[in-house]
C-alpha atoms as a PDB file:
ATOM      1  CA  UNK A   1     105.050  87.731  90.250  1.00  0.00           C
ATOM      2  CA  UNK A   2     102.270  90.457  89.079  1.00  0.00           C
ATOM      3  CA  UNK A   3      98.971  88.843  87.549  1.00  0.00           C
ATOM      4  CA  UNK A   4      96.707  91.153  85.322  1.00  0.00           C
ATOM      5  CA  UNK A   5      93.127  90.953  85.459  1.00  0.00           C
ATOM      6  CA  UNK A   6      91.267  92.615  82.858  1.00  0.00           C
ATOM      7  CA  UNK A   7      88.301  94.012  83.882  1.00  0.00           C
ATOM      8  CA  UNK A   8      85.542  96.821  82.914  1.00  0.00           C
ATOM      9  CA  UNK A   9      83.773  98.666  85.845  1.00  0.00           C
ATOM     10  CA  UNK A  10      80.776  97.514  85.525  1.00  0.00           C
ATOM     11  CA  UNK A  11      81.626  93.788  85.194  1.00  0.00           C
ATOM     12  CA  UNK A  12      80.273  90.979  88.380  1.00  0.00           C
ATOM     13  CA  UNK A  13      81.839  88.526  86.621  1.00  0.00           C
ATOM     14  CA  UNK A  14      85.199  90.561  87.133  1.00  0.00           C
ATOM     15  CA  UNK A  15      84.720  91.307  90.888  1.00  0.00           C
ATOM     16  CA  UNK A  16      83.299  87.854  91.419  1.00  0.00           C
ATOM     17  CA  UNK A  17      86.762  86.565  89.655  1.00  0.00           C
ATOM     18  CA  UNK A  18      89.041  89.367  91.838  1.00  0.00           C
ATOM     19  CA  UNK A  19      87.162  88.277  95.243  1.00  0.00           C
ATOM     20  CA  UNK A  20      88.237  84.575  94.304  1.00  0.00           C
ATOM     21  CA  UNK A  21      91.749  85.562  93.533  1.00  0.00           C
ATOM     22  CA  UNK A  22      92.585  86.929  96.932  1.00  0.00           C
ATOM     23  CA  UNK A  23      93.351  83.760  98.985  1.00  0.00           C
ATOM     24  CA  UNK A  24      95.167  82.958  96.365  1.00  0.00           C
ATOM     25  CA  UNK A  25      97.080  85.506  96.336  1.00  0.00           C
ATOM     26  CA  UNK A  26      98.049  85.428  99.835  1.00  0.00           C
ATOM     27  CA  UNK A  27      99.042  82.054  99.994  1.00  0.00           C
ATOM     28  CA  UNK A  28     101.357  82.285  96.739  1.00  0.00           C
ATOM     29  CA  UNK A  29     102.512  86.023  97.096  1.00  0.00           C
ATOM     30  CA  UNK A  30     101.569  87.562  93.730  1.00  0.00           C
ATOM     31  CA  UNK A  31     100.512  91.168  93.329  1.00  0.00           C
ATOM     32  CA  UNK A  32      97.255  91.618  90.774  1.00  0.00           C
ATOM     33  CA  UNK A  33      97.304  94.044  88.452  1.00  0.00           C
ATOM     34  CA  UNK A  34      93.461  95.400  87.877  1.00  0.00           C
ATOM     35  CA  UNK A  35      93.191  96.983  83.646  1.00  0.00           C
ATOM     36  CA  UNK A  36      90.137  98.067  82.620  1.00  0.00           C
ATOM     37  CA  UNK A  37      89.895  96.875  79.228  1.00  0.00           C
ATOM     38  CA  UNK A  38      87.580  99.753  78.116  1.00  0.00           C
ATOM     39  CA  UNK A  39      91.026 101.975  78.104  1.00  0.00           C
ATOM     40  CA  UNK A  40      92.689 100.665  75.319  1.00  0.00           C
ATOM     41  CA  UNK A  41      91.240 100.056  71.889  1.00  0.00           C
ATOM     42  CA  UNK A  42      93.491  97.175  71.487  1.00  0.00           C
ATOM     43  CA  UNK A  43      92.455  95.374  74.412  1.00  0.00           C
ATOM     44  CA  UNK A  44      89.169  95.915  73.489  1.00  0.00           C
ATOM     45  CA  UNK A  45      89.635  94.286  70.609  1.00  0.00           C
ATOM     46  CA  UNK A  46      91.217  91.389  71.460  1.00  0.00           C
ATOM     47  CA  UNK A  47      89.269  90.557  74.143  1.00  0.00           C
ATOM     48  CA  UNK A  48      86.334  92.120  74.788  1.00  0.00           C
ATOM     49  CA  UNK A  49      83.872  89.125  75.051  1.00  0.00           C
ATOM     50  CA  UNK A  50      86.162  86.975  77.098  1.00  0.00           C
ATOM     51  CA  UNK A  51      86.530  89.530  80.278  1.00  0.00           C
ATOM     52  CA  UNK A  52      87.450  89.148  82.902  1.00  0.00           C
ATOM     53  CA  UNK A  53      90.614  87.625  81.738  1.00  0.00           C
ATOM     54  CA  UNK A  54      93.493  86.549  84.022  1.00  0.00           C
ATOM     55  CA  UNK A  55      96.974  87.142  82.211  1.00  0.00           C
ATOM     56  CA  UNK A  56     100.471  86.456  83.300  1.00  0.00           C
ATOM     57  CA  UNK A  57     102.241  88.733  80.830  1.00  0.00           C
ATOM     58  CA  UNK A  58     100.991  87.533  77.554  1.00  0.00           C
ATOM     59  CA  UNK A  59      99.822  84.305  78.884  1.00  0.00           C
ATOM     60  CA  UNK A  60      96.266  83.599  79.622  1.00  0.00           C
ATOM     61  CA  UNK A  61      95.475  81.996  82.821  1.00  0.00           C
ATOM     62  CA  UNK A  62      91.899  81.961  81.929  1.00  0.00           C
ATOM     63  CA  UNK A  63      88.745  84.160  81.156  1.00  0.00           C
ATOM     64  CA  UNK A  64      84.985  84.581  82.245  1.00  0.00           C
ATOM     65  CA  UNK A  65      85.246  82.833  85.711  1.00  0.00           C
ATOM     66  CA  UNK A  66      88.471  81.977  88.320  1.00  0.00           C
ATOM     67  CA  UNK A  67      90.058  78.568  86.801  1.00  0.00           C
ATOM     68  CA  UNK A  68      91.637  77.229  89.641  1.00  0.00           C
ATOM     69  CA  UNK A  69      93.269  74.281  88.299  1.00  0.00           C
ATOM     70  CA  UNK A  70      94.554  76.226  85.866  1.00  0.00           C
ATOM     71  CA  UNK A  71      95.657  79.244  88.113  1.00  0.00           C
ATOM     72  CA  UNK A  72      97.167  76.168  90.093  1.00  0.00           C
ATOM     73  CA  UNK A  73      99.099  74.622  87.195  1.00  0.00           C
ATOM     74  CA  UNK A  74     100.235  77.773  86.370  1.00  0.00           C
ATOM     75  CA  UNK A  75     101.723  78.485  89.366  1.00  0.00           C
ATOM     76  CA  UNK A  76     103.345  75.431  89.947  1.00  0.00           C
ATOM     77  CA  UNK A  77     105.082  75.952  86.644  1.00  0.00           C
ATOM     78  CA  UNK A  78     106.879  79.283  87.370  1.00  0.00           C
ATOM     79  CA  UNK A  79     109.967  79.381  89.306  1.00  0.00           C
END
């Protein structure tokens, strides 16, 4: 599984949000995928003032700060 975080450079709340994913990752596996929003126009505007956002594909795990019972719930409902 491959999670996408999208981020802008100069964003704490996105570092603070990758730094949280890590255990996470190791203990379920899944590669991160870092997109800096800035990049594409169409990111921008779809979600510029909720970044960081964590996506799986099209879905959104959640946005502005690490979720975990989300991220959890999520996880526990892929195969």
């Amino acid at each position: 599984m491959k999670l996408t975080l999208l981020s802008r450079s100069y964003c704490s709340l996105c570092q603070k949000m990758l730094d949280a994913l890590q255990p996470w990752r190791e203990a379920h596996g899944f590669d991160i995928e870092v997109v800096d929003v800035d990049a594409d126009e169409a990111l921008v505007a779809r979600y510029n003032e909720l970044v960081p956002v964590l996506l799986d594909g099209d879905v959104e795990i959640c946005h502005w700060h690490l979720d975990e019972a989300k991220l959890q719930a999520h996880l526990q409902a892929c195969p």
